[in-house]
C-alpha atoms as a PDB file:
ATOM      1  CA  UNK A   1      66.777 104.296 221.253  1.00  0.00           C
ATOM      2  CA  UNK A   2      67.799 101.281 222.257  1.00  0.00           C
ATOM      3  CA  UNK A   3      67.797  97.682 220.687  1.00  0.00           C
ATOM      4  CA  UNK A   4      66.421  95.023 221.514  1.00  0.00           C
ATOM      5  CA  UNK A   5      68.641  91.235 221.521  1.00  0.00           C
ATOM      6  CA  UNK A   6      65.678  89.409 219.716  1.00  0.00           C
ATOM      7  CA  UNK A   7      65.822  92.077 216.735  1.00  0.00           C
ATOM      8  CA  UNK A   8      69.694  91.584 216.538  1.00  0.00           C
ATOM      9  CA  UNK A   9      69.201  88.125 215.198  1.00  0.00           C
ATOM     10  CA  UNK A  10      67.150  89.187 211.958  1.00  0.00           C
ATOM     11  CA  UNK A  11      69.856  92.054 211.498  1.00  0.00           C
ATOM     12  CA  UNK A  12      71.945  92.096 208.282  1.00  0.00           C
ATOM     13  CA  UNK A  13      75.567  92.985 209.184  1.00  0.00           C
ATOM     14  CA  UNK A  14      77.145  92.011 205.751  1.00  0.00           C
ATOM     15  CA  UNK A  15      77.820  95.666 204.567  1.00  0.00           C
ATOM     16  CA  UNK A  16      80.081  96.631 207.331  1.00  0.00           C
ATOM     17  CA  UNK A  17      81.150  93.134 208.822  1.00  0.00           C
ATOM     18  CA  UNK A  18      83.637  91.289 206.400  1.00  0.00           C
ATOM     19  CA  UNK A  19      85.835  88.988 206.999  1.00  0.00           C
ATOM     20  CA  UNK A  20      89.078  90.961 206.606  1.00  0.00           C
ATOM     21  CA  UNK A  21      90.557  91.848 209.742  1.00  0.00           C
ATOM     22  CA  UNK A  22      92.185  95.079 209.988  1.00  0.00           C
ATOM     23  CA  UNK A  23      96.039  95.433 211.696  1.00  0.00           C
ATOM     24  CA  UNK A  24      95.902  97.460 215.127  1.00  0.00           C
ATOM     25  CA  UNK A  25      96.974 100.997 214.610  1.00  0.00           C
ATOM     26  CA  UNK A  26      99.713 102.280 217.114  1.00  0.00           C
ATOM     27  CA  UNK A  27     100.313 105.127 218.766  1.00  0.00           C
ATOM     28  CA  UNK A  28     103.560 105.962 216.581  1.00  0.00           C
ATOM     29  CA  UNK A  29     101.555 105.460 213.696  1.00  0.00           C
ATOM     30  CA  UNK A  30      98.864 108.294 214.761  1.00  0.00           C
ATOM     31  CA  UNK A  31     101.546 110.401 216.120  1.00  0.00           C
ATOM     32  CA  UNK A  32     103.473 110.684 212.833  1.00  0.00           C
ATOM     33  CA  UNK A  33     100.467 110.874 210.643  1.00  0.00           C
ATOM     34  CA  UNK A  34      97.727 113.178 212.517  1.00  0.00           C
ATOM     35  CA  UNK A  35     100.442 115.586 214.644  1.00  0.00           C
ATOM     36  CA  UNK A  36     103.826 115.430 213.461  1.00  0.00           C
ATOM     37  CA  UNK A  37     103.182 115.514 209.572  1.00  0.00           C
ATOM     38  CA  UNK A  38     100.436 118.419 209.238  1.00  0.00           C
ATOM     39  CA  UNK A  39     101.756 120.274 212.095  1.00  0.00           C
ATOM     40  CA  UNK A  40     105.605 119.686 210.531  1.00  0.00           C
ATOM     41  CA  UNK A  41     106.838 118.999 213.346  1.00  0.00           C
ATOM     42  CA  UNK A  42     110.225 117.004 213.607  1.00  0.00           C
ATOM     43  CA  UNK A  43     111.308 114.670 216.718  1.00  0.00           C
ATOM     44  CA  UNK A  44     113.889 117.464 217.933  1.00  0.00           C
ATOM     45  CA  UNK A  45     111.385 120.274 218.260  1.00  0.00           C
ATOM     46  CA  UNK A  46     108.797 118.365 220.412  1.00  0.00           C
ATOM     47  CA  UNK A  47     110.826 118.717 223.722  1.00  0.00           C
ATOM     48  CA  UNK A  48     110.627 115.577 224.231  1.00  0.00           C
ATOM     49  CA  UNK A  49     113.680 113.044 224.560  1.00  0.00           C
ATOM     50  CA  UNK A  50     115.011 112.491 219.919  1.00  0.00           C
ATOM     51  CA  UNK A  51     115.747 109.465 220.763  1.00  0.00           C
ATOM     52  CA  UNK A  52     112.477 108.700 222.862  1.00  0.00           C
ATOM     53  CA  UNK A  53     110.393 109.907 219.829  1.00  0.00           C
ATOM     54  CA  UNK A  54     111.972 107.897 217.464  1.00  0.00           C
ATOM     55  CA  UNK A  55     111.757 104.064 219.449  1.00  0.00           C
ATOM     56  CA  UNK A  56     108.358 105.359 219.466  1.00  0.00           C
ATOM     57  CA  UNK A  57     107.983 106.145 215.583  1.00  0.00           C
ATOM     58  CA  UNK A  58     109.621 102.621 215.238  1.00  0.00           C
ATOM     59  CA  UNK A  59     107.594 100.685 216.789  1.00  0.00           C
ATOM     60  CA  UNK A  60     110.476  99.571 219.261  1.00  0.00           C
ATOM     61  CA  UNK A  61     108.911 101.336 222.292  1.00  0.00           C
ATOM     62  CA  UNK A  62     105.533 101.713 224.110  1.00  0.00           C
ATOM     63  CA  UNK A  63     104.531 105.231 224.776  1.00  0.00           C
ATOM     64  CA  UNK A  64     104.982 105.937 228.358  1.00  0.00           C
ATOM     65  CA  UNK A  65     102.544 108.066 230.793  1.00  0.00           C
ATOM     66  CA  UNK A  66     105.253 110.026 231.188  1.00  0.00           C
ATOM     67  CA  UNK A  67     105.502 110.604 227.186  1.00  0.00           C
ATOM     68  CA  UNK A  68     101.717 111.363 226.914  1.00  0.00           C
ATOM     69  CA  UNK A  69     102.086 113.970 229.152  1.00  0.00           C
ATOM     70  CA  UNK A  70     105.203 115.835 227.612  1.00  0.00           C
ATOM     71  CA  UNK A  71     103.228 115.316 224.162  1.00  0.00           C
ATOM     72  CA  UNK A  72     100.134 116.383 225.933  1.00  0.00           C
ATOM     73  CA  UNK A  73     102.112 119.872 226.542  1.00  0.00           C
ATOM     74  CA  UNK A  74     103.850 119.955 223.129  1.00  0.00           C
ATOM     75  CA  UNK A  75     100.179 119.306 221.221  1.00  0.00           C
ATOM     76  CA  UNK A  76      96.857 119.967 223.032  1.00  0.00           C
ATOM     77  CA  UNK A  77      95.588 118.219 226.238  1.00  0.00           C
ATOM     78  CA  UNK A  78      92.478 117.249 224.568  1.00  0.00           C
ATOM     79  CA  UNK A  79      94.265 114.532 222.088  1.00  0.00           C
ATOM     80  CA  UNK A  80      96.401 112.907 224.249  1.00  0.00           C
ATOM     81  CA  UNK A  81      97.787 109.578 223.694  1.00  0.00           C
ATOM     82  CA  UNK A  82      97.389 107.876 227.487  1.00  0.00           C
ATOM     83  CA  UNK A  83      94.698 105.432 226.103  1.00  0.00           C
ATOM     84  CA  UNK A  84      95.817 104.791 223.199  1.00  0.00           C
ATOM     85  CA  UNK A  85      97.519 101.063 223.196  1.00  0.00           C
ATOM     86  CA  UNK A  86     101.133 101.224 221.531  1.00  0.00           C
ATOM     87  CA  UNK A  87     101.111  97.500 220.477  1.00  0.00           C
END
């Protein structure tokens, strides 16, 4: 079903458009809270590069394609983090 752009304008939008804006979330940020903490997983046992893991959990470095991919492998292909945006 489709809307139409004249019915738009008499639309109400005040329950789920404030004006808070929320912070981007980054890929670190999903990575520790949806993966690493319920699966327990530490940055040693992911087979990926410690020190790789942990630029990434800091917010000092973008996750690379090459990272996704290793992840990919370490988690499930079907949540990987290539289109995610790290910043």
């Amino acid at each position: 079903m489709a809307i139409r752009i004249e019915e738009v304008a008499g639309m109400d939008f005040s329950d789920v458009a404030g004006s808070d804006r929320i912070k981007p979330v980054l890929s670190g940020d999903v990575m520790r809270e949806d993966f690493m903490l319920p699966l327990g997983v530490s940055a040693r046992e992911l087979w990926v590069p410690s020190n790789r893991i942990t630029a990434v959990l800091g917010r000092t470095r973008r996750v690379t394609a090459e990272t996704a991919i290793l992840l990919g492998e370490r988690f499930t292909r079907r949540r990987c983090l290539i289109p995610m945006r790290s910043r």
